[in-house]
C-alpha atoms as a PDB file:
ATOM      1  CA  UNK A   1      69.269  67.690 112.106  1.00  0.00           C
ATOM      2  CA  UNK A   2      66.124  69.494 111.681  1.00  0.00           C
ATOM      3  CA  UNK A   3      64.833  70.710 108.115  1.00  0.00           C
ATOM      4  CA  UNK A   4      65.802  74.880 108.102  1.00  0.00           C
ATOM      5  CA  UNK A   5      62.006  74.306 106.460  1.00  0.00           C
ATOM      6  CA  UNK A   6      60.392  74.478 109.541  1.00  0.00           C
ATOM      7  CA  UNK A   7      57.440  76.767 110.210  1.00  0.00           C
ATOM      8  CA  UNK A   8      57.389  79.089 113.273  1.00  0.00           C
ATOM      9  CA  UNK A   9      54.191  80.758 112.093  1.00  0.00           C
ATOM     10  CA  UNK A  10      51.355  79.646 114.490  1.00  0.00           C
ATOM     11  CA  UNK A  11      49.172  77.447 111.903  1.00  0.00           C
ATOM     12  CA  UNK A  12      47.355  74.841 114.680  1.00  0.00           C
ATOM     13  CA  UNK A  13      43.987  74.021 113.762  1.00  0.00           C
ATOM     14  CA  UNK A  14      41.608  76.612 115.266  1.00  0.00           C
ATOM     15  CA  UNK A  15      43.908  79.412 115.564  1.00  0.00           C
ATOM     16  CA  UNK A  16      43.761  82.561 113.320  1.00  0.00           C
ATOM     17  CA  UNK A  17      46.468  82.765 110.482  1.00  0.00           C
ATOM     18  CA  UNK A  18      48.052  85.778 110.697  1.00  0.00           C
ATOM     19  CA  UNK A  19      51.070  86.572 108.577  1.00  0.00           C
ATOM     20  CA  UNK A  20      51.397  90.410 110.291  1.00  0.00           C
ATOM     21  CA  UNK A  21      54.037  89.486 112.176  1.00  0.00           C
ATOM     22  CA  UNK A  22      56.258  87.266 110.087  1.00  0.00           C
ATOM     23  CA  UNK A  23      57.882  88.235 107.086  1.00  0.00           C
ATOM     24  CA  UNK A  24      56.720  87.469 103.867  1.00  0.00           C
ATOM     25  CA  UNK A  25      56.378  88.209 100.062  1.00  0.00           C
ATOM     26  CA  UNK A  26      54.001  88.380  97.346  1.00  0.00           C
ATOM     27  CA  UNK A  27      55.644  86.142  94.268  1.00  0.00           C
ATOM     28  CA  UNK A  28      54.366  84.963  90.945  1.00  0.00           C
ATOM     29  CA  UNK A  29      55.420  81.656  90.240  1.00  0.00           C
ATOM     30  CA  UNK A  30      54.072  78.315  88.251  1.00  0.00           C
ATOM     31  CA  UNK A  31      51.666  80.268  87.157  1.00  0.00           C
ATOM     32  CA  UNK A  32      50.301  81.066  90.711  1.00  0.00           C
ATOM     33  CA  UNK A  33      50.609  83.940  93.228  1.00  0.00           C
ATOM     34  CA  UNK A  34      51.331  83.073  96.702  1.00  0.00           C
ATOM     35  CA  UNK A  35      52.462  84.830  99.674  1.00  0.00           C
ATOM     36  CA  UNK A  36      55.757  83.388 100.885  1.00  0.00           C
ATOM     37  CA  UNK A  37      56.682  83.652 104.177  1.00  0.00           C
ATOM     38  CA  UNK A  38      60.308  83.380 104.832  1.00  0.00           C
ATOM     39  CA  UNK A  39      62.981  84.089 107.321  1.00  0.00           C
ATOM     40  CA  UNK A  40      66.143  86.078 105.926  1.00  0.00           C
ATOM     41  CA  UNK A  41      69.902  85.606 106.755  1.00  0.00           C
ATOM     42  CA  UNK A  42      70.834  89.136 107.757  1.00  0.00           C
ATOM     43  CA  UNK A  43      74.389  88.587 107.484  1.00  0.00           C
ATOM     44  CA  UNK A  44      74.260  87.160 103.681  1.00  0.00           C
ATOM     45  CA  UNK A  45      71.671  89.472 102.861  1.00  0.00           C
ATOM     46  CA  UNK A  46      74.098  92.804 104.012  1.00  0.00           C
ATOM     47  CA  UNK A  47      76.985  90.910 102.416  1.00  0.00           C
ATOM     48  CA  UNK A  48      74.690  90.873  98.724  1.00  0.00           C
ATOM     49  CA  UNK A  49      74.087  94.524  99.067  1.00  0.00           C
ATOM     50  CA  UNK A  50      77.676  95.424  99.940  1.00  0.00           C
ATOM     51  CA  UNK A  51      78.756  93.695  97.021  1.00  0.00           C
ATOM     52  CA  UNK A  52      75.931  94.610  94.616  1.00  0.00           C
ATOM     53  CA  UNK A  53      74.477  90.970  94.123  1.00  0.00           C
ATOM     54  CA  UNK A  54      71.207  90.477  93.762  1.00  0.00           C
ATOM     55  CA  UNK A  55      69.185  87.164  93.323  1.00  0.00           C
ATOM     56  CA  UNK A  56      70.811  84.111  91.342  1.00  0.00           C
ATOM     57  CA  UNK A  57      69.016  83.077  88.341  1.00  0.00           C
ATOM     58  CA  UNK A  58      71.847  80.647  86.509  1.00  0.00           C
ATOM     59  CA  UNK A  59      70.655  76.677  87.523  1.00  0.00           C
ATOM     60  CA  UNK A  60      73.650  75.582  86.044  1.00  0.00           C
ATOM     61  CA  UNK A  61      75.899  78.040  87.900  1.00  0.00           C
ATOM     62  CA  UNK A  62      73.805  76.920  91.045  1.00  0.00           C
ATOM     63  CA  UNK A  63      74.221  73.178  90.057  1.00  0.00           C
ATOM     64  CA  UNK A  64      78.244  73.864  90.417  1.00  0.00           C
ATOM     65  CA  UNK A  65      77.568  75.739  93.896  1.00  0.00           C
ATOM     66  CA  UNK A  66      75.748  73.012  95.290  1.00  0.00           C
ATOM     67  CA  UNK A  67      79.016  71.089  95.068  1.00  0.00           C
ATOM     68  CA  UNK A  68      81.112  73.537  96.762  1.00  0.00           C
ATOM     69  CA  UNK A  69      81.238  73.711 100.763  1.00  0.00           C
ATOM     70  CA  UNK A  70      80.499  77.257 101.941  1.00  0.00           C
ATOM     71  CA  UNK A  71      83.581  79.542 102.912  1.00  0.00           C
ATOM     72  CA  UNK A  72      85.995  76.482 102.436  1.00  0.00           C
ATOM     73  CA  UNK A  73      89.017  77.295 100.095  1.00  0.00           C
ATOM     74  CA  UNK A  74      88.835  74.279  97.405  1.00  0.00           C
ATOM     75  CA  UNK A  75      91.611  73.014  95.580  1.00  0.00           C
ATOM     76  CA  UNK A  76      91.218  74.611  92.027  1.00  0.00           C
ATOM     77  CA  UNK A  77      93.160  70.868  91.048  1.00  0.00           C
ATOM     78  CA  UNK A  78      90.021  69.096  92.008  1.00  0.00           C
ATOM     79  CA  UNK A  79      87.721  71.548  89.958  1.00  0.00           C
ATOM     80  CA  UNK A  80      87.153  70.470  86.005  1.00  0.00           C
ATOM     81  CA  UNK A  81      87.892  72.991  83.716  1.00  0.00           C
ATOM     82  CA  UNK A  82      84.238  73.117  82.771  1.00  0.00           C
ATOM     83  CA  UNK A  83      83.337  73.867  86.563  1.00  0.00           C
ATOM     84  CA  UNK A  84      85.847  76.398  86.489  1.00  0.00           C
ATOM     85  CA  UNK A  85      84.524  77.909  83.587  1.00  0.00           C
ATOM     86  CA  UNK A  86      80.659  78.685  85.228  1.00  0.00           C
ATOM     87  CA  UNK A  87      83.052  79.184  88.558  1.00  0.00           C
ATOM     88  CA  UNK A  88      84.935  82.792  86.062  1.00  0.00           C
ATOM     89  CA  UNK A  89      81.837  84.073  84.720  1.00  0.00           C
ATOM     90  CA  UNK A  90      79.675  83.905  88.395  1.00  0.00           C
ATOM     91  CA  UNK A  91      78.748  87.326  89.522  1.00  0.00           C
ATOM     92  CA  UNK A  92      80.998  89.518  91.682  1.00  0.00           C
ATOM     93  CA  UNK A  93      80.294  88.060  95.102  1.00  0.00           C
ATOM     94  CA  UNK A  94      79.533  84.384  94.241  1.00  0.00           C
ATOM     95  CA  UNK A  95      82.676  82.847  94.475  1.00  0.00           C
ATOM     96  CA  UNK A  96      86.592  84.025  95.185  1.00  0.00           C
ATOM     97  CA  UNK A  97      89.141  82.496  92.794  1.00  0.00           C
ATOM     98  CA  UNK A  98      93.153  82.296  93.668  1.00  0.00           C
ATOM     99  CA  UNK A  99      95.735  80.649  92.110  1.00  0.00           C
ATOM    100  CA  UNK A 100      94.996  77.358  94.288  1.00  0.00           C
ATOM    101  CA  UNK A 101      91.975  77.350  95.652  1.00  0.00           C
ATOM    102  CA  UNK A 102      88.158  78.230  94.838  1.00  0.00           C
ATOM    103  CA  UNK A 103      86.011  79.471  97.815  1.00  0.00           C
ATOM    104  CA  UNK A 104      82.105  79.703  97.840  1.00  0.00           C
ATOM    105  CA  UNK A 105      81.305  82.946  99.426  1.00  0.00           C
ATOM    106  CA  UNK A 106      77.192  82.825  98.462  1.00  0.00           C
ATOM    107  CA  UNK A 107      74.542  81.364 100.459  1.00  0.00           C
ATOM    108  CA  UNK A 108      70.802  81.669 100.243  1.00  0.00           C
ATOM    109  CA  UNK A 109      70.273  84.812 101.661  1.00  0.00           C
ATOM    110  CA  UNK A 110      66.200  83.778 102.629  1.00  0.00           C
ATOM    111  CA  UNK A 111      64.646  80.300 103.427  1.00  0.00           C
ATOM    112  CA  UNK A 112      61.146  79.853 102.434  1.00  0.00           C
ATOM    113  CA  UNK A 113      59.505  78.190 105.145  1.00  0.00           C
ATOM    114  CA  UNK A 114      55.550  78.421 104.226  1.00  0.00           C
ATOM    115  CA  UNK A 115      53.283  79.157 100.762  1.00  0.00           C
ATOM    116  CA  UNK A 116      50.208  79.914 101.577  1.00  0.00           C
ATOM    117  CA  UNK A 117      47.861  80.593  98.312  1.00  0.00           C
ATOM    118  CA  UNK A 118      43.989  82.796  98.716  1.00  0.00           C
ATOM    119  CA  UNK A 119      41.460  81.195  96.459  1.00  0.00           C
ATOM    120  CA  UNK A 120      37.521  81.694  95.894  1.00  0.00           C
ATOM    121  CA  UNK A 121      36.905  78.357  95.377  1.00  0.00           C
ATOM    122  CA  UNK A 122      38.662  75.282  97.115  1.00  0.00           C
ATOM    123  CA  UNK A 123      39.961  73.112  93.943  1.00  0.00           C
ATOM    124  CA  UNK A 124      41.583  76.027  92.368  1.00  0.00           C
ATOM    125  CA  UNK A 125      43.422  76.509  95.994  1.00  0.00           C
ATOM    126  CA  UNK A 126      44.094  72.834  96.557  1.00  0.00           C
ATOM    127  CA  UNK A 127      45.870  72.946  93.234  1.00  0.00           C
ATOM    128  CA  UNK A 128      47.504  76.155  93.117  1.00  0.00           C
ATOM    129  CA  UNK A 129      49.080  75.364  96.740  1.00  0.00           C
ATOM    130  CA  UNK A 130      50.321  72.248  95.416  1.00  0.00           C
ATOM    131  CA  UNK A 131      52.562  73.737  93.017  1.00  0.00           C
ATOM    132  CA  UNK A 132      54.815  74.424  95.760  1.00  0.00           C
ATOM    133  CA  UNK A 133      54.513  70.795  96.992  1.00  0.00           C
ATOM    134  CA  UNK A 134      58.815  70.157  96.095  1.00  0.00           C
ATOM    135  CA  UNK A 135      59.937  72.726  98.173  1.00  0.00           C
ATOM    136  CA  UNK A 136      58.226  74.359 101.494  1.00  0.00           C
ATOM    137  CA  UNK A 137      54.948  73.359 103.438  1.00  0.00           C
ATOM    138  CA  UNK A 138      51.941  74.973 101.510  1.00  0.00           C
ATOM    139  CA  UNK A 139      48.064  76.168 102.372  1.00  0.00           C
ATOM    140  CA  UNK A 140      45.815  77.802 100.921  1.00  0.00           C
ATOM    141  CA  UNK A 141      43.006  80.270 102.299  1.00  0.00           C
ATOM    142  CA  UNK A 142      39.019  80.058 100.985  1.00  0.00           C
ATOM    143  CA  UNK A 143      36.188  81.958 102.042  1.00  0.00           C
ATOM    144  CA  UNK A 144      34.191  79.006 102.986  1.00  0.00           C
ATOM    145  CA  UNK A 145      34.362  75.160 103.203  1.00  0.00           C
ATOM    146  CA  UNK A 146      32.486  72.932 100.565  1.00  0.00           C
ATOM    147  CA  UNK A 147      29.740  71.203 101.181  1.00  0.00           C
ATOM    148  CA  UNK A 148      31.637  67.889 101.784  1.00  0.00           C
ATOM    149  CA  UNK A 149      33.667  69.164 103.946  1.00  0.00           C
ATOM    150  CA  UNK A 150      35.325  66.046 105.694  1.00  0.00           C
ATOM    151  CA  UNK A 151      35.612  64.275 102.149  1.00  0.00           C
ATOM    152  CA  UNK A 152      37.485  68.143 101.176  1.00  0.00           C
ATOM    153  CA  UNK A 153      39.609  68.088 104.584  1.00  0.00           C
ATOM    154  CA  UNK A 154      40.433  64.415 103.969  1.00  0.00           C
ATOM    155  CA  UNK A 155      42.127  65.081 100.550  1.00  0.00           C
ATOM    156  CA  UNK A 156      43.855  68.176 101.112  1.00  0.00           C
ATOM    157  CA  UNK A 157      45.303  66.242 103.754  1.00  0.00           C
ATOM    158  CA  UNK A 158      46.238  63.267 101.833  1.00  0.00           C
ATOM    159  CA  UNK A 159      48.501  65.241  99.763  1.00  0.00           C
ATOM    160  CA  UNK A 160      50.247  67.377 102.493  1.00  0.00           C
ATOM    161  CA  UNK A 161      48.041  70.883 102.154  1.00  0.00           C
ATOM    162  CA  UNK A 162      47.099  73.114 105.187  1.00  0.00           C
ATOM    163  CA  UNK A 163      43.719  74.779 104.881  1.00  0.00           C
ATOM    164  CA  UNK A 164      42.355  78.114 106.644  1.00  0.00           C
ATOM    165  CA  UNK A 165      38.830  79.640 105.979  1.00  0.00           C
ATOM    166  CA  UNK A 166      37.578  82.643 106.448  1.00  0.00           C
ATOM    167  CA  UNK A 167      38.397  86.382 105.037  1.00  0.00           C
ATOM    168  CA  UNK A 168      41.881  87.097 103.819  1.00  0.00           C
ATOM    169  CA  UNK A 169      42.125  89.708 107.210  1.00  0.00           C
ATOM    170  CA  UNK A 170      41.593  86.465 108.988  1.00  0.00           C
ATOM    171  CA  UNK A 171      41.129  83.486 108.413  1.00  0.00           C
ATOM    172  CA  UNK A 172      40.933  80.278 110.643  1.00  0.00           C
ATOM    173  CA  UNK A 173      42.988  77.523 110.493  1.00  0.00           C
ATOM    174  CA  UNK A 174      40.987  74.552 109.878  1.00  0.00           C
ATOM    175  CA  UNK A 175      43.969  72.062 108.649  1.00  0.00           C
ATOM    176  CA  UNK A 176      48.017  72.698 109.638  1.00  0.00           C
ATOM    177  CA  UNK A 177      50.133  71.954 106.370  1.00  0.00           C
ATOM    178  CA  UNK A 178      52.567  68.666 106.337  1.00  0.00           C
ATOM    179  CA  UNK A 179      56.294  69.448 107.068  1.00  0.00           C
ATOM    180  CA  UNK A 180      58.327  68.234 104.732  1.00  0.00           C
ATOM    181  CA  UNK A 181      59.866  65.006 106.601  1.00  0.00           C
ATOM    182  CA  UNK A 182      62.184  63.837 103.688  1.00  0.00           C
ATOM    183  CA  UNK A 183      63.267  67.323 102.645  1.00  0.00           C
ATOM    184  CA  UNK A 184      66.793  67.689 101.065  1.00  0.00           C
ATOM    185  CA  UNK A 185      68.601  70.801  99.881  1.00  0.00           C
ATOM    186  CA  UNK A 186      68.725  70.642  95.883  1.00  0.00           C
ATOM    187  CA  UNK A 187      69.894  73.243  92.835  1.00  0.00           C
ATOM    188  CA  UNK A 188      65.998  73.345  92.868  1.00  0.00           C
ATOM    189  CA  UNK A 189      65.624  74.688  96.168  1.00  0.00           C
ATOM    190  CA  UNK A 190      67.906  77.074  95.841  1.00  0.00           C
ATOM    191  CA  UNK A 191      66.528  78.495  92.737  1.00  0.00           C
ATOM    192  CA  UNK A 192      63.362  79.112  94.417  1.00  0.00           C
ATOM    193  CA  UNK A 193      65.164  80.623  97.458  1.00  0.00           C
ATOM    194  CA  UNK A 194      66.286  83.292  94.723  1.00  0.00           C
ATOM    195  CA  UNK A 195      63.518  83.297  93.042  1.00  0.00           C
ATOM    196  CA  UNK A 196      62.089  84.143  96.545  1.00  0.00           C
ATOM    197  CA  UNK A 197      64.724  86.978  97.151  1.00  0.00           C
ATOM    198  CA  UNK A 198      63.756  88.761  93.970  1.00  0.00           C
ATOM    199  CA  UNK A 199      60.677  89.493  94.876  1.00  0.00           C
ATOM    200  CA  UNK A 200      61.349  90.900  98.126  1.00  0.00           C
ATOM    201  CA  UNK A 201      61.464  94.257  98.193  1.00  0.00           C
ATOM    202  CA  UNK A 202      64.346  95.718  99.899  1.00  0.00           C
ATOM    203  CA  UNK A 203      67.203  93.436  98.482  1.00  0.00           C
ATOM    204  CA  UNK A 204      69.052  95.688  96.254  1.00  0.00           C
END
């Protein structure tokens, strides 16, 4: 099965990066603003605004989702009272309780697929961009490269970070990030998938 992480974004070496075409964000996490680009479920996203539910921000009411298949009516037997208990004080929207049976109705409602961070100078991008190293392919964007250059390329490659250079209108790709081979979903994912959906701007 292939990671929902991966990137359609053109990001070969040589090519332009151009995020005008794909959709993306501006967020402020870590400490660090990067441009997210993302793709959005349509269908979960409509369902959120029907319902009036916004972004999730509870990790321990995301922990409990985790554990829940989506859309599958679970025994409410199988469920210890302490899951129950996040399960009655979830948002409208999250969940659907019956007498027998718990169903998970939420989903992430955007995947993150690439962080891409614009820095004057090449450590502070190298380190901002790998922040984001636990959770989507990263790059950052610098006006120029350093004067070691290979020796730069070399270690932004070691630890998985895509490189473009150039101005922010557009830059050149000189270094395609690393997917991420071994990714799994976690709680931690999916709290930056909301944290992701806050900051877009048409959610609510």
């Amino acid at each position: 099965m292939n990671s929902p992480l991966a990137n359609t974004l053109p990001v070969e070496p040589g090519t332009a990066l151009d995020l005008r075409g794909a959709r993306s964000v501006k967020v402020r996490m870590f400490g660090t603003t990067a441009t997210v680009v993302h793709r959005r479920d349509d269908v979960e996203h409509e369902r959120r605004r029907r319902t009036g539910l916004a972004d999730l921000r509870s990790m321990e009411l995301l922990d409990v989702l985790m554990d829940l298949p989506a859309r599958v009516a679970v025994p409410r037997s199988s469920l210890s009272p302490a899951v129950l208990r996040v399960l009655h004080q979830a948002p409208f929207g999250v969940v659907r309780i019956e007498d027998s049976s718990v169903t998970r109705l939420v989903s992430p409602a955007v995947t993150p697929v690439l962080a891409v961070v614009y820095a004057s100078r090449w450590r502070d991008g190298l380190e901002r961009a790998s922040e984001f190293a636990s959770y989507l392919p990263r790059m950052f964007v610098v006006p120029d490269m350093p004067p070691n250059a290979t020796e730069a390329l070399a270690e932004a490659s070691f630890y998985g970070v895509g490189v473009a250079v150039g101005p922010r209108s557009a830059p050149t790709t000189e270094l395609e990030p690393e997917p991420l081979s071994d990714w799994q979903p976690t709680t931690a994912w999916w709290w930056f998938c909301e944290q992701v959906y806050r900051f877009t701007t048409d959610h609510r």
